[in-house]
N, C-alpha and C. Protein backbone atom coordinates (compact mmCIF):
# COMPACT_ATOMS: atom_id res chain seq x y z
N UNK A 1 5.68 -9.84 -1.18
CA UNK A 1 6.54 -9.60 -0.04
C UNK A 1 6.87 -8.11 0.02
N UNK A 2 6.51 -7.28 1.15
CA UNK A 2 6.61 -6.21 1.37
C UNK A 2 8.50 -5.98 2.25
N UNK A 3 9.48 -6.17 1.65
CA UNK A 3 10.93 -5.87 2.36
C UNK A 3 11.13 -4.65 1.94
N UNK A 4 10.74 -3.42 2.50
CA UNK A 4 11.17 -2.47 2.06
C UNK A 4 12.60 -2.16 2.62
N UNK A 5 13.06 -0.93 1.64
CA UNK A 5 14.41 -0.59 1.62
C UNK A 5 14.65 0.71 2.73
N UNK A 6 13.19 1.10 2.53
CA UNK A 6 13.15 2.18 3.69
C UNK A 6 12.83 1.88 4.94
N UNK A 7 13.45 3.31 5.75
CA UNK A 7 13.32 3.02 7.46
C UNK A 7 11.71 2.53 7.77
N UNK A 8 11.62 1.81 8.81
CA UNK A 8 10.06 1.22 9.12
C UNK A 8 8.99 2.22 9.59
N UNK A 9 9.65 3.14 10.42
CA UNK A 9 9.32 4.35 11.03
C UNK A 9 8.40 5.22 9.36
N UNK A 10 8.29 4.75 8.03
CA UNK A 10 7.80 4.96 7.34
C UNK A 10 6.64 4.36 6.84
N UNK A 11 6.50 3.16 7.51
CA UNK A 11 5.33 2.70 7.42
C UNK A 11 3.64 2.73 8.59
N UNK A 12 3.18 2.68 7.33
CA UNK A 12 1.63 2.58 8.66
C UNK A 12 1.25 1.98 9.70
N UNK A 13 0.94 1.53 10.59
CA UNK A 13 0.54 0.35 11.36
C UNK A 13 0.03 -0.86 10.74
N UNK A 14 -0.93 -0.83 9.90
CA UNK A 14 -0.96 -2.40 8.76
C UNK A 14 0.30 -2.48 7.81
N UNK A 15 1.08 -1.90 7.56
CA UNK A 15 2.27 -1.99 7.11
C UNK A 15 3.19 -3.21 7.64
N UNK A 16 3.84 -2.24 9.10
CA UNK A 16 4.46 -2.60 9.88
C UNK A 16 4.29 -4.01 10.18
N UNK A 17 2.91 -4.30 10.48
CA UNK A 17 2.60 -5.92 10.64
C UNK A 17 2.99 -6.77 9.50
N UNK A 18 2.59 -6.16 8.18
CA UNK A 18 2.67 -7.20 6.82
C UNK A 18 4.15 -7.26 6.65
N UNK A 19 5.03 -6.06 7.48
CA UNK A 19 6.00 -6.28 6.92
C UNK A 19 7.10 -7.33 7.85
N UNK A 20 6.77 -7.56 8.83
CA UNK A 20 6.90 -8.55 10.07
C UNK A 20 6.56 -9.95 9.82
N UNK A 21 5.59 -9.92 9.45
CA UNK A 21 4.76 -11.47 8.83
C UNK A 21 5.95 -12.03 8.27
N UNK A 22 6.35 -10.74 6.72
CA UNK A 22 6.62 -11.33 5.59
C UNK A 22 8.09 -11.21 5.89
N UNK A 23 8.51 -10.79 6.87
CA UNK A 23 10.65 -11.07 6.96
C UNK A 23 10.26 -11.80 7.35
N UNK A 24 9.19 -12.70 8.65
CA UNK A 24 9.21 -13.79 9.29
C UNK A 24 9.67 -14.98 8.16
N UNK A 25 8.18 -14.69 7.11
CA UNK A 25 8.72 -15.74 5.92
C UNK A 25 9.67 -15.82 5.02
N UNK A 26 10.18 -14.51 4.55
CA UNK A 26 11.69 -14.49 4.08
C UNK A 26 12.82 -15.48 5.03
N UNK A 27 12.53 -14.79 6.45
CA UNK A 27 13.60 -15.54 7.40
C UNK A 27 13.55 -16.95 7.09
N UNK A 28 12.19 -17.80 6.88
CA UNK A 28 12.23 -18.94 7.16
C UNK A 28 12.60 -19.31 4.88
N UNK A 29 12.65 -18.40 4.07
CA UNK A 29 12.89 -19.20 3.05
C UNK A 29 14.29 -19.11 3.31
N UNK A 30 15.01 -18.08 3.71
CA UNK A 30 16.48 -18.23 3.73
C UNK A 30 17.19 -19.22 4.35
N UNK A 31 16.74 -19.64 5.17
CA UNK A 31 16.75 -21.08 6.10
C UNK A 31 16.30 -22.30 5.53
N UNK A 32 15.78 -22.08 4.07
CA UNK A 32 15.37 -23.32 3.27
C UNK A 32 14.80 -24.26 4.50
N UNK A 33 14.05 -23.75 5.30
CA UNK A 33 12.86 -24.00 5.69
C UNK A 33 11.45 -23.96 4.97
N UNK A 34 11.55 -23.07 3.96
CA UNK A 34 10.22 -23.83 3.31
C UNK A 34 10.27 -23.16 1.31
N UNK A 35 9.66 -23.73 0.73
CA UNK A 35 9.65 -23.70 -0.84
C UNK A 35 9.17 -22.50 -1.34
N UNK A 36 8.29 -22.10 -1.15
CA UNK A 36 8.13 -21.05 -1.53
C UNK A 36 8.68 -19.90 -1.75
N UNK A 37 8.42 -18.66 -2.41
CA UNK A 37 8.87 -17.16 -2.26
C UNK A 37 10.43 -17.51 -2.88
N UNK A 38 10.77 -18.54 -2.96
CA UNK A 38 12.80 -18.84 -3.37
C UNK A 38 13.30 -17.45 -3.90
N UNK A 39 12.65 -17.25 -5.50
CA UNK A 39 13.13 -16.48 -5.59
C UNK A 39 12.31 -15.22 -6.31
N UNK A 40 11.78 -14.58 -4.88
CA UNK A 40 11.06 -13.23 -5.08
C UNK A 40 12.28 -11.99 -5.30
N UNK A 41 11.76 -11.17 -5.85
CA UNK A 41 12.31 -10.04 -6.17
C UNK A 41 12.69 -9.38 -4.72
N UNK A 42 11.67 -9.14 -3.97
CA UNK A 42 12.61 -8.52 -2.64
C UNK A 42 13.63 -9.09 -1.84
N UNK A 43 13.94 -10.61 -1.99
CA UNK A 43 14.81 -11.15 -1.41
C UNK A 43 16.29 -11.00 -2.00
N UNK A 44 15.76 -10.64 -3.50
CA UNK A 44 17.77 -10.22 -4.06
C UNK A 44 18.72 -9.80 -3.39
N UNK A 45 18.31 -8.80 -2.77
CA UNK A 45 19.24 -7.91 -1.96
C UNK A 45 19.59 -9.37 -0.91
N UNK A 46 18.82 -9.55 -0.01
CA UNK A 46 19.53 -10.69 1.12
C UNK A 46 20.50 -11.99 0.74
N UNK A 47 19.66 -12.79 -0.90
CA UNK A 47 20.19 -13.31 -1.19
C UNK A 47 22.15 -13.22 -1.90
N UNK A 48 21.80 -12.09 -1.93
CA UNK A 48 22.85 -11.79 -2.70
C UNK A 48 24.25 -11.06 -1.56
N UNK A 49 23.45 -11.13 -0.55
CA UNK A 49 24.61 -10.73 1.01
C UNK A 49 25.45 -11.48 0.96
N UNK A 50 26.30 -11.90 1.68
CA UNK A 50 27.73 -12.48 1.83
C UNK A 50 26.92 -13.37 2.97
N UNK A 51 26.31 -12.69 4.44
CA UNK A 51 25.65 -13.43 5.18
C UNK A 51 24.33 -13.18 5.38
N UNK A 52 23.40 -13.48 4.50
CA UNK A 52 22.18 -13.38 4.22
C UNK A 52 21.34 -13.61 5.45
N UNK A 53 21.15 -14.63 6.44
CA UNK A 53 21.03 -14.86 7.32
C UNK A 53 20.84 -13.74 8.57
N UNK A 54 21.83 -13.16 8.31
CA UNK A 54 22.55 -12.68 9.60
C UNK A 54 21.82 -11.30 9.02
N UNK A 55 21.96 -11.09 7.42
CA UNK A 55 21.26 -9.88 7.23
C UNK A 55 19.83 -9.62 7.70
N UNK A 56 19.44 -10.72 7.29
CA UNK A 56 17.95 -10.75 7.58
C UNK A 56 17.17 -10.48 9.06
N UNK A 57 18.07 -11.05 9.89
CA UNK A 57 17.96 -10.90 11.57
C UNK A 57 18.30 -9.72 11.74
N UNK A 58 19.08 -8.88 10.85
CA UNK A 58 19.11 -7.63 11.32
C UNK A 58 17.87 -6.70 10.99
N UNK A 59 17.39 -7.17 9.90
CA UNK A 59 16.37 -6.25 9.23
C UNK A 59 14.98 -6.78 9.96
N UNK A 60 15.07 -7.65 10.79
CA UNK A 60 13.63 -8.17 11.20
C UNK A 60 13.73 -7.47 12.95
N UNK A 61 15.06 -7.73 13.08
CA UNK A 61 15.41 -6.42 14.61
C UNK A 61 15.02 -5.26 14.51
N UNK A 62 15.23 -4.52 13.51
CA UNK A 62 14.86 -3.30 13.18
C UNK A 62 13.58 -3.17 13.05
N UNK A 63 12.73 -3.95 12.53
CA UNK A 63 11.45 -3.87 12.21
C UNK A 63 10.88 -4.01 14.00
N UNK A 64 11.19 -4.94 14.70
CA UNK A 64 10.79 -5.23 16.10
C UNK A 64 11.41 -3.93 16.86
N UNK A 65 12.19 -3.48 16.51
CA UNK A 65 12.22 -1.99 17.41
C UNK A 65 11.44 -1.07 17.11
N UNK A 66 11.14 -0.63 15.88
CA UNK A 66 10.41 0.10 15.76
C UNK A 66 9.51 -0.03 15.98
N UNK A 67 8.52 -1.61 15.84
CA UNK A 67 7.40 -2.15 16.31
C UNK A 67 6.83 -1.90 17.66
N UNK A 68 7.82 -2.05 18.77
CA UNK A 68 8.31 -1.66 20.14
C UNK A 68 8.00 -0.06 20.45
N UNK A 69 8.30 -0.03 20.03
CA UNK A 69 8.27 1.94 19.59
C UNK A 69 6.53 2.42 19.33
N UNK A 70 6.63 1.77 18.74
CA UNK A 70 5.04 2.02 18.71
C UNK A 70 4.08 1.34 19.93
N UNK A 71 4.60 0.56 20.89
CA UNK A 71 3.98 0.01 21.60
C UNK A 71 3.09 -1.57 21.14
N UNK A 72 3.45 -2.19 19.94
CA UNK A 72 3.38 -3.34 19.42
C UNK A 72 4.06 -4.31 20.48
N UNK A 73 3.61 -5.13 20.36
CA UNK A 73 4.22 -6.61 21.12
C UNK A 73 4.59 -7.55 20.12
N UNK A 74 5.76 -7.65 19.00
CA UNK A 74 5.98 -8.46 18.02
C UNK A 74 6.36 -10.14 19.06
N UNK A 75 6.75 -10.47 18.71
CA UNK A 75 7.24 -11.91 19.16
C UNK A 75 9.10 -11.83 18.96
N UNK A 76 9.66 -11.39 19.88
CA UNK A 76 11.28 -11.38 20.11
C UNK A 76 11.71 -12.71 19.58
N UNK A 77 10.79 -14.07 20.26
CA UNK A 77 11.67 -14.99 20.40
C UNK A 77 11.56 -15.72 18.74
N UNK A 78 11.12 -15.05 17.82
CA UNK A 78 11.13 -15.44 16.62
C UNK A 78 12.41 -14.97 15.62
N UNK A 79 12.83 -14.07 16.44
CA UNK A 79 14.23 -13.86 15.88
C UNK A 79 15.70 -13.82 17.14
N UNK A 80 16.93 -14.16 16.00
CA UNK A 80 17.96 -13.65 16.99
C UNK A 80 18.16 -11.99 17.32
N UNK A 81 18.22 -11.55 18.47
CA UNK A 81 17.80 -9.89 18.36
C UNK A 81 19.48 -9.33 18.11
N UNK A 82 19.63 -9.30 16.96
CA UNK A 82 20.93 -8.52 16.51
C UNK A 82 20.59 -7.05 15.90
N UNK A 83 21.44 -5.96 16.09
CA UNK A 83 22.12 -4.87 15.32
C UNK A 83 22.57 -4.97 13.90
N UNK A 84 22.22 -4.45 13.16
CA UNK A 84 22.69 -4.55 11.75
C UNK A 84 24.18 -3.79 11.99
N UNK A 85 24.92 -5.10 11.47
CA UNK A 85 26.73 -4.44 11.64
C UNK A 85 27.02 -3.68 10.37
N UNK A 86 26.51 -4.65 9.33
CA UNK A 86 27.40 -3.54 7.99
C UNK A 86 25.61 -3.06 6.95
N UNK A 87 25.94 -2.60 6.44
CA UNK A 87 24.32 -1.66 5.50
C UNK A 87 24.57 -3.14 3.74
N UNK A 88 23.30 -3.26 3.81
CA UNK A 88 23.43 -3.89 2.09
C UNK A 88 23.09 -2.60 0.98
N UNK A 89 23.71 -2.72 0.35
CA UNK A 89 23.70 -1.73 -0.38
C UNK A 89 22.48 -1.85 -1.13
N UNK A 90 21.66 -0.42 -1.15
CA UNK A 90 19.93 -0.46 -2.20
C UNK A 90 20.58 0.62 -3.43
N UNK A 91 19.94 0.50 -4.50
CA UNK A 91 20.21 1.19 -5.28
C UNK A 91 18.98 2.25 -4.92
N UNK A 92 19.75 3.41 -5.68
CA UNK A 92 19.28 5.01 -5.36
C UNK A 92 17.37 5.02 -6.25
N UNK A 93 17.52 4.27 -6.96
CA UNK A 93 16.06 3.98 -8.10
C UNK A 93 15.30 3.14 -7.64
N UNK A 94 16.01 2.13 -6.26
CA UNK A 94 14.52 1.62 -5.46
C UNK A 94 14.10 2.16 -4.55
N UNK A 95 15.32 3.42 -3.70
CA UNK A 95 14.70 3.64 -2.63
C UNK A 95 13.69 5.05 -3.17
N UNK A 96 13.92 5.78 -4.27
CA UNK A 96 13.24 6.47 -5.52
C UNK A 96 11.55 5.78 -5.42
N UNK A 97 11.72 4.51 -6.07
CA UNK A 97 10.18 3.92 -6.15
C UNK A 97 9.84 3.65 -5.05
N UNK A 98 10.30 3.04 -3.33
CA UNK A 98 9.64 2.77 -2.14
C UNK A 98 9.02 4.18 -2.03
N UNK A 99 9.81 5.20 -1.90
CA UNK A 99 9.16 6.51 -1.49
C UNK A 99 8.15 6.94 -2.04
N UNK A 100 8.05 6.97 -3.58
CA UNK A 100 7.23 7.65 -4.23
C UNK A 100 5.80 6.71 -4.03
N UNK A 101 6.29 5.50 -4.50
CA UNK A 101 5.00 4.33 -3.45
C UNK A 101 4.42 5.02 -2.31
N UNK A 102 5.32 4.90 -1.52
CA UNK A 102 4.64 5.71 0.25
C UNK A 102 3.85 6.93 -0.15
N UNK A 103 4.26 8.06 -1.09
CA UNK A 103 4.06 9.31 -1.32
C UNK A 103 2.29 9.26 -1.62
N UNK A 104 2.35 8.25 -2.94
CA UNK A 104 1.02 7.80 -3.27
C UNK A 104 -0.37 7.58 -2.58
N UNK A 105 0.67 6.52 -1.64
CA UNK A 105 -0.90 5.46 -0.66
C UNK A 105 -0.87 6.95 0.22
N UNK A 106 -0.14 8.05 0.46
CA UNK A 106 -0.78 8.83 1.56
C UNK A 106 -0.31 8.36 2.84
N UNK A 107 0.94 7.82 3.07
CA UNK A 107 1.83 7.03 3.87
C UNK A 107 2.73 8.30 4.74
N UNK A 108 3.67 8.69 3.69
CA UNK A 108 4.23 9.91 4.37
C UNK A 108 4.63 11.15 3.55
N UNK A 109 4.99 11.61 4.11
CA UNK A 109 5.12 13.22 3.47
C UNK A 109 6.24 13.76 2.89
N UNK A 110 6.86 14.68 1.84
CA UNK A 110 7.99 15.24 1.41
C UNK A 110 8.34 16.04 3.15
């Protein structure tokens, strides 16, 4: 599961998609809609929200705007289209490894 901690606007165009797919399926494990993924490492952060749910619709909005932005056609009606109201807190040593990740694949730039 690709949930990164960083803005989307940092990812590639095959990124962006995998990373759409895979909130889709986060969305639907948080909804104990389906068995799998329970308990992956990128879901800590959501799981561990107060309203996990609600987090998640925010982070899959965000991903569909930026998607939008690029001129993508994601599927709206797969999420509720909310604003992220409050930030989940990432620690400073993952958003450290997302970047340096990106830095690697040749993603984006200092």
């Amino acid at each position: 599961m690709r949930l990164r901690s960083l803005h989307p606007q940092y990812s590639d165009p095959h990124k962006i998609v995998a990373v759409w797919r895979e909130g889709l399926l986060a969305k639907k494990v948080l909804e104990g809609k389906t068995k799998g993924y329970r308990h992956h490492p990128q879901l800590v952060r959501f799981v561990n929200y107060a309203q996990q749910r609600e987090a998640m619709q925010a982070y899959l909005f965000l991903i569909h705007d930026d998607a939008e932005k690029r001129g993508y056609r994601f599927s709206a009606e797969k999420i509720e289209a909310k604003p992220l109201v409050a930030l989940i807190p990432v620690t400073r040593g993952q958003l450290e490894y997302e970047f340096e990740y990106l830095l690697k694949k040749g993603v984006c730039s200092q």
